[in-house]
PDB file of N, CA and C in Angstrom:
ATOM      1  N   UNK A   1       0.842  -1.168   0.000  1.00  0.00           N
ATOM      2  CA  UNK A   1       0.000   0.000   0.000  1.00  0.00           C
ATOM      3  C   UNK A   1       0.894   1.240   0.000  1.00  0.00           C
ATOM      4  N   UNK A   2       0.701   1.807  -1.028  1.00  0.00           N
ATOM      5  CA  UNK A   2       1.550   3.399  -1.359  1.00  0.00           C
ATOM      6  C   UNK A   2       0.469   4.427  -0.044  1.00  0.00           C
ATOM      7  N   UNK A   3       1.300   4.928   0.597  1.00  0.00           N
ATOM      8  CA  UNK A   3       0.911   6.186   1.333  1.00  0.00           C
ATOM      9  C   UNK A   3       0.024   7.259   0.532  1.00  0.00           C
ATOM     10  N   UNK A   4       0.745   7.921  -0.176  1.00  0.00           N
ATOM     11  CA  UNK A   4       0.818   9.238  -0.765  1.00  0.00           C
ATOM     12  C   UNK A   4      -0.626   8.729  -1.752  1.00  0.00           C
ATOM     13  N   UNK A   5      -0.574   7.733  -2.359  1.00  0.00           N
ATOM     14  CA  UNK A   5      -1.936   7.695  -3.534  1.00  0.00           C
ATOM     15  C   UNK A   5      -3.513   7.048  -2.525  1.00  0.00           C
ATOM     16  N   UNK A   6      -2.834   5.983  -1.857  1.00  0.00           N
ATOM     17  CA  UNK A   6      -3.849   4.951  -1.347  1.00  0.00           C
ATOM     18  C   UNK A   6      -4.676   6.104  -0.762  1.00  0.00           C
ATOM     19  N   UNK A   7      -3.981   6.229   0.525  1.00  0.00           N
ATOM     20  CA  UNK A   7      -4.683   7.132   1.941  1.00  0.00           C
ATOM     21  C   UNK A   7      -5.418   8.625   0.981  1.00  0.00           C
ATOM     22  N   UNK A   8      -4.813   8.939   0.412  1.00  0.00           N
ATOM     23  CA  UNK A   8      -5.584  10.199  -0.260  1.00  0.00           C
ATOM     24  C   UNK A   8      -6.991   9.709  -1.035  1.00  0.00           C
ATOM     25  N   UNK A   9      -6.997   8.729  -1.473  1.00  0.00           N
ATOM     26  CA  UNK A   9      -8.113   8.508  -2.325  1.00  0.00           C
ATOM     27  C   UNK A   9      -9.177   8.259  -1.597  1.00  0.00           C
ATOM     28  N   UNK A  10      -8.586   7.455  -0.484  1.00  0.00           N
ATOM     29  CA  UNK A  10      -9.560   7.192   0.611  1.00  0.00           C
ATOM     30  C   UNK A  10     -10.259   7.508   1.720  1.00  0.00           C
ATOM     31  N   UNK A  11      -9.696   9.369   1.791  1.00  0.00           N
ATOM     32  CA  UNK A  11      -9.984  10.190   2.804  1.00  0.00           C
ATOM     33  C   UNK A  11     -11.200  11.060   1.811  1.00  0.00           C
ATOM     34  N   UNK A  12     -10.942  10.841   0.490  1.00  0.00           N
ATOM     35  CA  UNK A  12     -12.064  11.370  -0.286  1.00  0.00           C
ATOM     36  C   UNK A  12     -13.778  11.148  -0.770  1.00  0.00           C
ATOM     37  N   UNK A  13     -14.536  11.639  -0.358  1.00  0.00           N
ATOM     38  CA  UNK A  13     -15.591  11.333  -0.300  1.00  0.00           C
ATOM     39  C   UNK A  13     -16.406  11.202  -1.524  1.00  0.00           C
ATOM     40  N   UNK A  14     -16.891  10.105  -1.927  1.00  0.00           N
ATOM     41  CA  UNK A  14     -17.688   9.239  -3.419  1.00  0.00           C
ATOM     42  C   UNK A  14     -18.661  10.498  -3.612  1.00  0.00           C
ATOM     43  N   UNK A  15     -19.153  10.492  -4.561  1.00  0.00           N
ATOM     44  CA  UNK A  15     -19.766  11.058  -5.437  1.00  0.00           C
ATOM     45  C   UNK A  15     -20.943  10.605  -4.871  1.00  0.00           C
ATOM     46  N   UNK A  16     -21.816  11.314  -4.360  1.00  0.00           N
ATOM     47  CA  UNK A  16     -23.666  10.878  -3.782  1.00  0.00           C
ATOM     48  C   UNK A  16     -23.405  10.301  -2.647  1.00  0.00           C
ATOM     49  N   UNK A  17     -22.443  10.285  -2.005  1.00  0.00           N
ATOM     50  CA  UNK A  17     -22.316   9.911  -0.231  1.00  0.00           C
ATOM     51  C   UNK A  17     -22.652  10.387   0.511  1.00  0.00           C
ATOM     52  N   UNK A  18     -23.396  10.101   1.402  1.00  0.00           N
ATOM     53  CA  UNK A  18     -23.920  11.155   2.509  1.00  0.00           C
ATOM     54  C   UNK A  18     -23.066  11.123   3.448  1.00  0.00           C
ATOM     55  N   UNK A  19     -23.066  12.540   4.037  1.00  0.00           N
ATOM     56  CA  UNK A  19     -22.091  12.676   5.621  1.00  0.00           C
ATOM     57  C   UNK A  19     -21.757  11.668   6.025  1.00  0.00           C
ATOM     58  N   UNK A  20     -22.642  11.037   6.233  1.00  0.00           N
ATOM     59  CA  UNK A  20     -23.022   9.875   7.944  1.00  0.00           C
ATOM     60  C   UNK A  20     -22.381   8.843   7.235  1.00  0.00           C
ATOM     61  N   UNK A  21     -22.481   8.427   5.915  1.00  0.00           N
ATOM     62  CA  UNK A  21     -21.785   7.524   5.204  1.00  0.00           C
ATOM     63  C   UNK A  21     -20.338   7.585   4.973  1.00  0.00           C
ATOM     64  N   UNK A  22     -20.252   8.633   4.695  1.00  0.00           N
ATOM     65  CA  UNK A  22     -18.619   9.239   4.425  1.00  0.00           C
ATOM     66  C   UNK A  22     -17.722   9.010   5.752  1.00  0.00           C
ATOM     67  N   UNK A  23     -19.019   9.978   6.827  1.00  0.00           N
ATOM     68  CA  UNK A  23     -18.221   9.555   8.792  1.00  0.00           C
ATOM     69  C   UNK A  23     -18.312   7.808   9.251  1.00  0.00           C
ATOM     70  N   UNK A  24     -18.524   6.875   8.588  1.00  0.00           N
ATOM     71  CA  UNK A  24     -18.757   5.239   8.667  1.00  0.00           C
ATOM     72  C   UNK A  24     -17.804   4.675   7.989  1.00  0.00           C
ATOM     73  N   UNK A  25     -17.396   5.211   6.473  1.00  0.00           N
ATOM     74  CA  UNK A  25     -16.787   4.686   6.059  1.00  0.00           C
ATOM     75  C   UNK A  25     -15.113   5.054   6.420  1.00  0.00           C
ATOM     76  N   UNK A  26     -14.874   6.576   6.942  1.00  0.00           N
ATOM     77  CA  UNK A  26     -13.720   6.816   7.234  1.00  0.00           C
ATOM     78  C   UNK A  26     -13.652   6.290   8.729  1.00  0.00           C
ATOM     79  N   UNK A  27     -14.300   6.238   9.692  1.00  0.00           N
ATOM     80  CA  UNK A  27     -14.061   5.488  10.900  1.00  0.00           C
ATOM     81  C   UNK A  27     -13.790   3.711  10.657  1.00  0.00           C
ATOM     82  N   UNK A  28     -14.652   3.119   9.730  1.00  0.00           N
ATOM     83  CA  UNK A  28     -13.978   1.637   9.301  1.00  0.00           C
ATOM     84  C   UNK A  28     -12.772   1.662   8.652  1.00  0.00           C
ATOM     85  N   UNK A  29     -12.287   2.522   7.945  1.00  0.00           N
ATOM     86  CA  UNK A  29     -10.767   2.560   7.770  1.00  0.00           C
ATOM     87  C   UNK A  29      -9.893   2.732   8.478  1.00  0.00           C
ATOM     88  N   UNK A  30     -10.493   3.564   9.484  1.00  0.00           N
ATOM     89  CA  UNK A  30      -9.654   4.261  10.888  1.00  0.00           C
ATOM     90  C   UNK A  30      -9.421   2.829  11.328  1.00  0.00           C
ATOM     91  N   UNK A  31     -10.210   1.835  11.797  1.00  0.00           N
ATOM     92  CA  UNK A  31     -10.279   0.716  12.804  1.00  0.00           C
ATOM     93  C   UNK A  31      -9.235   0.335  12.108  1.00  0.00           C
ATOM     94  N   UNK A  32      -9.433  -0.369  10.727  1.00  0.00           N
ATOM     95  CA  UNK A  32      -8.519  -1.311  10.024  1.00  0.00           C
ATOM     96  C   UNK A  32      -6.716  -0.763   9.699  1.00  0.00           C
ATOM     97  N   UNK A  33      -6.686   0.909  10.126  1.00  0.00           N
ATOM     98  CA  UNK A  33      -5.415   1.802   9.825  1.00  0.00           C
ATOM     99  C   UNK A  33      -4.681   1.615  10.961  1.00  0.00           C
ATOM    100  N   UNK A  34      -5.766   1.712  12.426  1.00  0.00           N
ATOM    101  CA  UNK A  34      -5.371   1.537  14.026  1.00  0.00           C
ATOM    102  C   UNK A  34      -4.670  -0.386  14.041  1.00  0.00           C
ATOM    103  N   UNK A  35      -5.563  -1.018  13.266  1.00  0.00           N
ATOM    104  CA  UNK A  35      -5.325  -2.550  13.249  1.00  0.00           C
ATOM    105  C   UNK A  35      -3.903  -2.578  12.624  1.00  0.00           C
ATOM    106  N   UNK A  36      -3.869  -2.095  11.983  1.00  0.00           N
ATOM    107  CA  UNK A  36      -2.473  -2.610  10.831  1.00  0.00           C
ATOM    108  C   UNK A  36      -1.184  -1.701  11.411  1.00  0.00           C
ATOM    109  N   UNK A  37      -1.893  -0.721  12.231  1.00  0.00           N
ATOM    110  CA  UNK A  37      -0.506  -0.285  13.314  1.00  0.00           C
ATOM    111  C   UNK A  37      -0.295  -0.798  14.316  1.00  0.00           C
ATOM    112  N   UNK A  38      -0.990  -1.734  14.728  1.00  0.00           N
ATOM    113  CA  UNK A  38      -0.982  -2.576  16.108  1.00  0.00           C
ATOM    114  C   UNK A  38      -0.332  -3.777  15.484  1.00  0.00           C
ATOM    115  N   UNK A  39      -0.522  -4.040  14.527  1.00  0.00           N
ATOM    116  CA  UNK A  39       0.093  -5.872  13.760  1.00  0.00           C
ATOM    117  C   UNK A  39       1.919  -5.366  13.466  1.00  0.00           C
ATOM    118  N   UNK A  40       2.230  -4.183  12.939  1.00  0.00           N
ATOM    119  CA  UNK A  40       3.347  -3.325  13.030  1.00  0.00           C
ATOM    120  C   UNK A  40       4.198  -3.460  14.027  1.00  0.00           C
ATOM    121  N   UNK A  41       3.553  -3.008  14.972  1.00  0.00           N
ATOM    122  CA  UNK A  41       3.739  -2.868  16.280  1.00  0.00           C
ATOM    123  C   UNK A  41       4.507  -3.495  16.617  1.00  0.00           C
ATOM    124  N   UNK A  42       3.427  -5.037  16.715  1.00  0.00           N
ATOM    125  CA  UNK A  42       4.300  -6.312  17.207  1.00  0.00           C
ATOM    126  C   UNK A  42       5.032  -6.797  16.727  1.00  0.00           C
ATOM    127  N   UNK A  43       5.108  -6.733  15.307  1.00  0.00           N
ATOM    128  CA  UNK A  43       6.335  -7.153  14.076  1.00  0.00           C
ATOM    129  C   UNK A  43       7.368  -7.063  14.821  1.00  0.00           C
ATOM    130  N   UNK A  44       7.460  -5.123  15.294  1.00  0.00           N
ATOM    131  CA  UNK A  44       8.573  -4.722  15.615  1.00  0.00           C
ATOM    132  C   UNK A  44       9.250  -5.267  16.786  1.00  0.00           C
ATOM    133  N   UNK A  45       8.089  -5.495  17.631  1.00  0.00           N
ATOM    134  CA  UNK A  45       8.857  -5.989  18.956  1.00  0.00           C
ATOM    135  C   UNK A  45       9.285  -7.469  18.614  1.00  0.00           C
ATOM    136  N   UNK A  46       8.805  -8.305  18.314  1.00  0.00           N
ATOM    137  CA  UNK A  46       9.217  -9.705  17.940  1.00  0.00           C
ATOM    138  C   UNK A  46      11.185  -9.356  16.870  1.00  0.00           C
ATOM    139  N   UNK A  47      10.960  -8.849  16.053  1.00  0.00           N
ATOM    140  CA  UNK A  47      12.564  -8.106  15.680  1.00  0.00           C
ATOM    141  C   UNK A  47      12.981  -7.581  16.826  1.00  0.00           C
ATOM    142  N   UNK A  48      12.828  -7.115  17.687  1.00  0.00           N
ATOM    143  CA  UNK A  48      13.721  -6.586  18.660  1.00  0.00           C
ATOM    144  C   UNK A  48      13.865  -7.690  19.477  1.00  0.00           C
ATOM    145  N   UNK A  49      13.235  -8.926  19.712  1.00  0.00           N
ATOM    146  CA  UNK A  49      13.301  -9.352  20.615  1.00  0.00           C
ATOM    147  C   UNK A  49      14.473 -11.039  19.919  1.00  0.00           C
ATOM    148  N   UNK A  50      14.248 -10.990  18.712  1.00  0.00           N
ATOM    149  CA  UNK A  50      14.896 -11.983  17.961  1.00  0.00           C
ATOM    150  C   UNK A  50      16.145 -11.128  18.252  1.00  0.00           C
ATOM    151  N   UNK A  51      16.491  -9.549  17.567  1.00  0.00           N
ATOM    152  CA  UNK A  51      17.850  -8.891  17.648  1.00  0.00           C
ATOM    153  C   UNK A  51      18.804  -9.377  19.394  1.00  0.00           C
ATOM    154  N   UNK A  52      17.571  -9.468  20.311  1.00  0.00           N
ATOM    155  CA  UNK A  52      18.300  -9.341  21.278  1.00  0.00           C
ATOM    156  C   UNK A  52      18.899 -10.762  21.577  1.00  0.00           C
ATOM    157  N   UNK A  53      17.910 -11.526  21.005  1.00  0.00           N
ATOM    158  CA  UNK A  53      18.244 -12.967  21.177  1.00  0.00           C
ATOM    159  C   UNK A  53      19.469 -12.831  20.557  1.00  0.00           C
ATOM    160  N   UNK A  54      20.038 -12.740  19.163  1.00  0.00           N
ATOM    161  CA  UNK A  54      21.073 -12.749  18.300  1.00  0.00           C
ATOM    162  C   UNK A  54      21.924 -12.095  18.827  1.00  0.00           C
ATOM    163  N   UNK A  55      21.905 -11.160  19.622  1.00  0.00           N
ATOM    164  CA  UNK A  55      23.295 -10.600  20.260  1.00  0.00           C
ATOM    165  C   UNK A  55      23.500 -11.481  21.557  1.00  0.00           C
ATOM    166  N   UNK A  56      22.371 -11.576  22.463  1.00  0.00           N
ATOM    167  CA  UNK A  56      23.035 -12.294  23.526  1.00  0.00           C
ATOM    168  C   UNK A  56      23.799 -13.752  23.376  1.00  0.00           C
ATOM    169  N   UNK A  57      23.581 -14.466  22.520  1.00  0.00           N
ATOM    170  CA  UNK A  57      24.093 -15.605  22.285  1.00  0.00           C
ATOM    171  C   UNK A  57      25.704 -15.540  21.435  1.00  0.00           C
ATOM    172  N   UNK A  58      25.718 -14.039  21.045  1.00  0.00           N
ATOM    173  CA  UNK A  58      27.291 -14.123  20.398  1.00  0.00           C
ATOM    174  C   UNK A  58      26.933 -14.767  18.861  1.00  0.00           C
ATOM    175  N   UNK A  59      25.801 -14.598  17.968  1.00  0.00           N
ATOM    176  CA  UNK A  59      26.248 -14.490  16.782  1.00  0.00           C
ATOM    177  C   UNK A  59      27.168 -14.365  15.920  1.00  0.00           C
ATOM    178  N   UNK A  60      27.829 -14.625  14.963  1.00  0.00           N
ATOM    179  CA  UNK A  60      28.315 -13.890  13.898  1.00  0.00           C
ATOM    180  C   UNK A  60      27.735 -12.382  13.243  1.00  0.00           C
ATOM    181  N   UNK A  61      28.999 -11.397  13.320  1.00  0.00           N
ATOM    182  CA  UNK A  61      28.260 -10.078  12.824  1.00  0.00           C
ATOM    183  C   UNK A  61      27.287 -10.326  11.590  1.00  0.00           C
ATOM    184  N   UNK A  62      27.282 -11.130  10.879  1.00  0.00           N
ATOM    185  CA  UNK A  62      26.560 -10.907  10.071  1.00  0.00           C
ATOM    186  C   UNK A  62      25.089 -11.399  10.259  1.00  0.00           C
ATOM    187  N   UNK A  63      25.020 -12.478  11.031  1.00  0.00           N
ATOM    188  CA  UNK A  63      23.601 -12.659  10.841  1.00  0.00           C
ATOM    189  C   UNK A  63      22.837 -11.123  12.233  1.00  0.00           C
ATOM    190  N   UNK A  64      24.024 -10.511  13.016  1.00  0.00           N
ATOM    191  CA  UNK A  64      23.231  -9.874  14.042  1.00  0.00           C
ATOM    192  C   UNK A  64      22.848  -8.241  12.845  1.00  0.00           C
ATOM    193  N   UNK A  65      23.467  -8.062  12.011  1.00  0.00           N
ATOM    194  CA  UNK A  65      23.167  -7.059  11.061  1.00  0.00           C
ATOM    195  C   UNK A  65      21.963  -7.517  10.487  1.00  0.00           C
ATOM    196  N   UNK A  66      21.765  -8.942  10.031  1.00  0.00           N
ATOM    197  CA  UNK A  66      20.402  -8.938   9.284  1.00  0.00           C
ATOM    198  C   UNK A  66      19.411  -9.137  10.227  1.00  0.00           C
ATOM    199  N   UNK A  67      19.738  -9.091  11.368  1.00  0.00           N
ATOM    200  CA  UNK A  67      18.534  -8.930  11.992  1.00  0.00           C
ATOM    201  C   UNK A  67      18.224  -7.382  13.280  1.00  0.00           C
ATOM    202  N   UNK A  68      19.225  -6.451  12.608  1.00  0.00           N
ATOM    203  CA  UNK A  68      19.313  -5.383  13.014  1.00  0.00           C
ATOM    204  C   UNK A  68      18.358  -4.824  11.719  1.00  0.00           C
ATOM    205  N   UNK A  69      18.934  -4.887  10.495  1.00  0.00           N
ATOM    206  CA  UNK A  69      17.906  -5.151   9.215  1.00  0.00           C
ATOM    207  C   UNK A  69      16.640  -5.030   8.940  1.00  0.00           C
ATOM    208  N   UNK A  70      16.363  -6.317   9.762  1.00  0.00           N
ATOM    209  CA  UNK A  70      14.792  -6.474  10.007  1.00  0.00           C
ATOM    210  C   UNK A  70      13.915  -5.564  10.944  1.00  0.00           C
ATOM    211  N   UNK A  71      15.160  -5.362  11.851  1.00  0.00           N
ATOM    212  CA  UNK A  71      14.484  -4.388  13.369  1.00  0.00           C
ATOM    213  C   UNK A  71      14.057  -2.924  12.473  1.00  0.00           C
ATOM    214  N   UNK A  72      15.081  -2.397  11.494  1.00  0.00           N
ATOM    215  CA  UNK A  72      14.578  -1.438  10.689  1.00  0.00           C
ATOM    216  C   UNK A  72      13.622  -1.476   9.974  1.00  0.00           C
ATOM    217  N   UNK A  73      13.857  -2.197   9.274  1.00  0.00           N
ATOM    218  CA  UNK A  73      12.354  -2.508   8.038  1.00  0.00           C
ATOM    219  C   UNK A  73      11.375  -2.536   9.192  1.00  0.00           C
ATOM    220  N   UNK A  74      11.333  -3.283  10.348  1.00  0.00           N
ATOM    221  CA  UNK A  74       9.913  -3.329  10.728  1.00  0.00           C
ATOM    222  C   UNK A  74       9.645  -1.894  11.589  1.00  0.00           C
ATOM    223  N   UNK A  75      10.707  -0.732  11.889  1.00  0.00           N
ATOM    224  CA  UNK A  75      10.552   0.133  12.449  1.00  0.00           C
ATOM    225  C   UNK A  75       9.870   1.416  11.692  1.00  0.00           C
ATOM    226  N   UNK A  76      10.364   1.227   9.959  1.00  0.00           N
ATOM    227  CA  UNK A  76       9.914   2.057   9.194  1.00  0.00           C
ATOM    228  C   UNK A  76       8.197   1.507   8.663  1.00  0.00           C
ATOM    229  N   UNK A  77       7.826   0.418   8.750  1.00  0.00           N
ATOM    230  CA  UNK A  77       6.523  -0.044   8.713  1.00  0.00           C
ATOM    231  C   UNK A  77       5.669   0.523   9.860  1.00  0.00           C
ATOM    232  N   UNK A  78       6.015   0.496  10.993  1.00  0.00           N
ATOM    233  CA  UNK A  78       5.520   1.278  12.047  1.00  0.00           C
ATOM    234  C   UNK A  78       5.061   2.651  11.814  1.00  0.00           C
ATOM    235  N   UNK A  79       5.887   3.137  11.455  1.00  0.00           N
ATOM    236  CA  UNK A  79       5.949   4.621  11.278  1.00  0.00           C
ATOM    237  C   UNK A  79       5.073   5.168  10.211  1.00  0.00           C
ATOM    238  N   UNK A  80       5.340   3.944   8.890  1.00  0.00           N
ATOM    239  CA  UNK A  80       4.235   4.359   7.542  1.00  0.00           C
ATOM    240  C   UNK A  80       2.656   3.839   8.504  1.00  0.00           C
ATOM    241  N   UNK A  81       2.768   3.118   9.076  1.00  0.00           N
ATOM    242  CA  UNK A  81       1.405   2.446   9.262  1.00  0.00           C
ATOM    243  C   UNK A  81       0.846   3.681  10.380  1.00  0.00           C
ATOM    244  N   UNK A  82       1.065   4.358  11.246  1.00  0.00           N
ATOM    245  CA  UNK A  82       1.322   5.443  12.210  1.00  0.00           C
ATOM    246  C   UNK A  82       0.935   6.672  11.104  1.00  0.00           C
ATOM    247  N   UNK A  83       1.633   6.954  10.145  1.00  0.00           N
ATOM    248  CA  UNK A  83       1.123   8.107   9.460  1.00  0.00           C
ATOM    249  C   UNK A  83      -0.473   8.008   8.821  1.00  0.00           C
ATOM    250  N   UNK A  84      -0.474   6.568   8.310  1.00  0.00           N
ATOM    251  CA  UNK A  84      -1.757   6.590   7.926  1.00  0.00           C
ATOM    252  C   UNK A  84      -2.530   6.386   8.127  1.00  0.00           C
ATOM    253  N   UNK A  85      -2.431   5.625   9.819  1.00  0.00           N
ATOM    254  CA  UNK A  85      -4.018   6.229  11.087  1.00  0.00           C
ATOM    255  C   UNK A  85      -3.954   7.773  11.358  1.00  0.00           C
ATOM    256  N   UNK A  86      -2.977   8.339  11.564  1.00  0.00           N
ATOM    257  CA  UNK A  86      -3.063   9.533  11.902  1.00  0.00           C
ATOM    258  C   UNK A  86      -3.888  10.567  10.606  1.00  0.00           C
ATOM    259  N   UNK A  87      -3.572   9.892   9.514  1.00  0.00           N
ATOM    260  CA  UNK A  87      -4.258  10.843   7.786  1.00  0.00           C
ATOM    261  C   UNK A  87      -5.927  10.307   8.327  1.00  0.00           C
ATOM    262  N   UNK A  88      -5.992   9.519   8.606  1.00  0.00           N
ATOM    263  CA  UNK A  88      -7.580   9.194   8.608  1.00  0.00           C
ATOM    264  C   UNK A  88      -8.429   9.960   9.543  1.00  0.00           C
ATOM    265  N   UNK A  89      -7.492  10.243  11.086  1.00  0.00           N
ATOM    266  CA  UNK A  89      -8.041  10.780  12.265  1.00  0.00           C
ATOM    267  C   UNK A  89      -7.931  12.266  11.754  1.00  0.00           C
ATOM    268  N   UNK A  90      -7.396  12.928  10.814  1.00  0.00           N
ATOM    269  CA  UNK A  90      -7.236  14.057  10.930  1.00  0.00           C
ATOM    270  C   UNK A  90      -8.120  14.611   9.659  1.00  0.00           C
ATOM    271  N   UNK A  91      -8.206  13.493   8.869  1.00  0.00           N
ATOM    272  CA  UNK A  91      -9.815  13.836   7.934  1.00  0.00           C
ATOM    273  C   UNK A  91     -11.133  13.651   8.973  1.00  0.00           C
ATOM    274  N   UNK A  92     -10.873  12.864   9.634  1.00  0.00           N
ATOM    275  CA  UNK A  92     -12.280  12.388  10.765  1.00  0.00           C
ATOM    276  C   UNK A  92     -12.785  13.817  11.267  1.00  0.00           C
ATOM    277  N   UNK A  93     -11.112  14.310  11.837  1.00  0.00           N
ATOM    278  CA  UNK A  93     -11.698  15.785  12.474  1.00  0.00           C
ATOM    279  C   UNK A  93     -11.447  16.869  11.644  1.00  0.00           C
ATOM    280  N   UNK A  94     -11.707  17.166  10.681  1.00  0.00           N
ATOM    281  CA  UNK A  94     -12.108  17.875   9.598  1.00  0.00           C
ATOM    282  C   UNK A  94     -13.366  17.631   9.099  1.00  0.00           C
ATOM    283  N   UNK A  95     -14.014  16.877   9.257  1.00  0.00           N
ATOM    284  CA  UNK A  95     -15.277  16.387   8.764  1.00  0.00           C
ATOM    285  C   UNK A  95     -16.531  16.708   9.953  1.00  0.00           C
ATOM    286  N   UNK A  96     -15.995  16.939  11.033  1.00  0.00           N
ATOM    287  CA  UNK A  96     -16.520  17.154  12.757  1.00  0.00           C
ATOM    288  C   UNK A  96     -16.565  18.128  12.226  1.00  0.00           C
ATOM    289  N   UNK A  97     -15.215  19.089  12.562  1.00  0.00           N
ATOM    290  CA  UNK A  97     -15.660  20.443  12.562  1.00  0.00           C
ATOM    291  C   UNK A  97     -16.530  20.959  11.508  1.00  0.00           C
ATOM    292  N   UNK A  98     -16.453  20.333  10.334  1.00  0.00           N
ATOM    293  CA  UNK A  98     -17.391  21.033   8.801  1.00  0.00           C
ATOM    294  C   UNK A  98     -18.647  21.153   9.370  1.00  0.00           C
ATOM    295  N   UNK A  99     -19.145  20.149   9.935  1.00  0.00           N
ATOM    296  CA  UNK A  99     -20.447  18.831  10.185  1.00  0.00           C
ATOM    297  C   UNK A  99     -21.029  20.013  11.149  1.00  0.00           C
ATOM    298  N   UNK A 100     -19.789  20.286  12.625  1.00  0.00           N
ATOM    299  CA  UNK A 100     -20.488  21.131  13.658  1.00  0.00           C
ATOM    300  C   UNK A 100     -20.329  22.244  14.059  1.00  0.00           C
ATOM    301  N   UNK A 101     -20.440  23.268  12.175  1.00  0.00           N
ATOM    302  CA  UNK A 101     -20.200  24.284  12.887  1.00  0.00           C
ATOM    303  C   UNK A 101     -21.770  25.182  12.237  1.00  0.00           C
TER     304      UNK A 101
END
């Protein structure tokens, strides 16, 4: 999932949608954006927790790099998955304030 195209298309509201539909359908994305930063999450800690395994036992540098590696990749997944609950919550409250003012 591309950031920059996906999340934009999807903070955008269909053609003949009503409010209440538009506020349903961006809160079920919210859940599933909050979900896929929580599955992230744990990626990451399970890599940190393999990294730590791999150092305490005295590895070879190389396999403790590829799993320093992994601790990254899964740290930058965090972070994309983190930006794009946060794009959803911040159309959510843009859509509040329109809605209640």
């Amino acid at each position: 999932m591309r950031v920059d195209s996906d999340v934009k298309l999807d903070l955008m509201p269909v053609e003949g949608e009503t409010t209440e539909g538009f506020i349903a359908r961006l809160r079920d994305l919210h859940t599933a954006k909050s979900l896929a930063h929580l599955d992230a999450k744990r990626a990451l800690s399970e890599a940190r927790t393999e990294l730590a395994a791999t150092s305490r036992r005295g590895a070879h540098p190389e396999e403790y790099r590829e799993a320093h590696a992994v601790v990254m990749k899964a740290s930058r997944a965090v972070g994309k998955a983190r930006y794009e609950m946060e794009s959803v919550e911040f159309a959510l409250g843009e859509v509040f304030h329109v809605v209640n003012r």
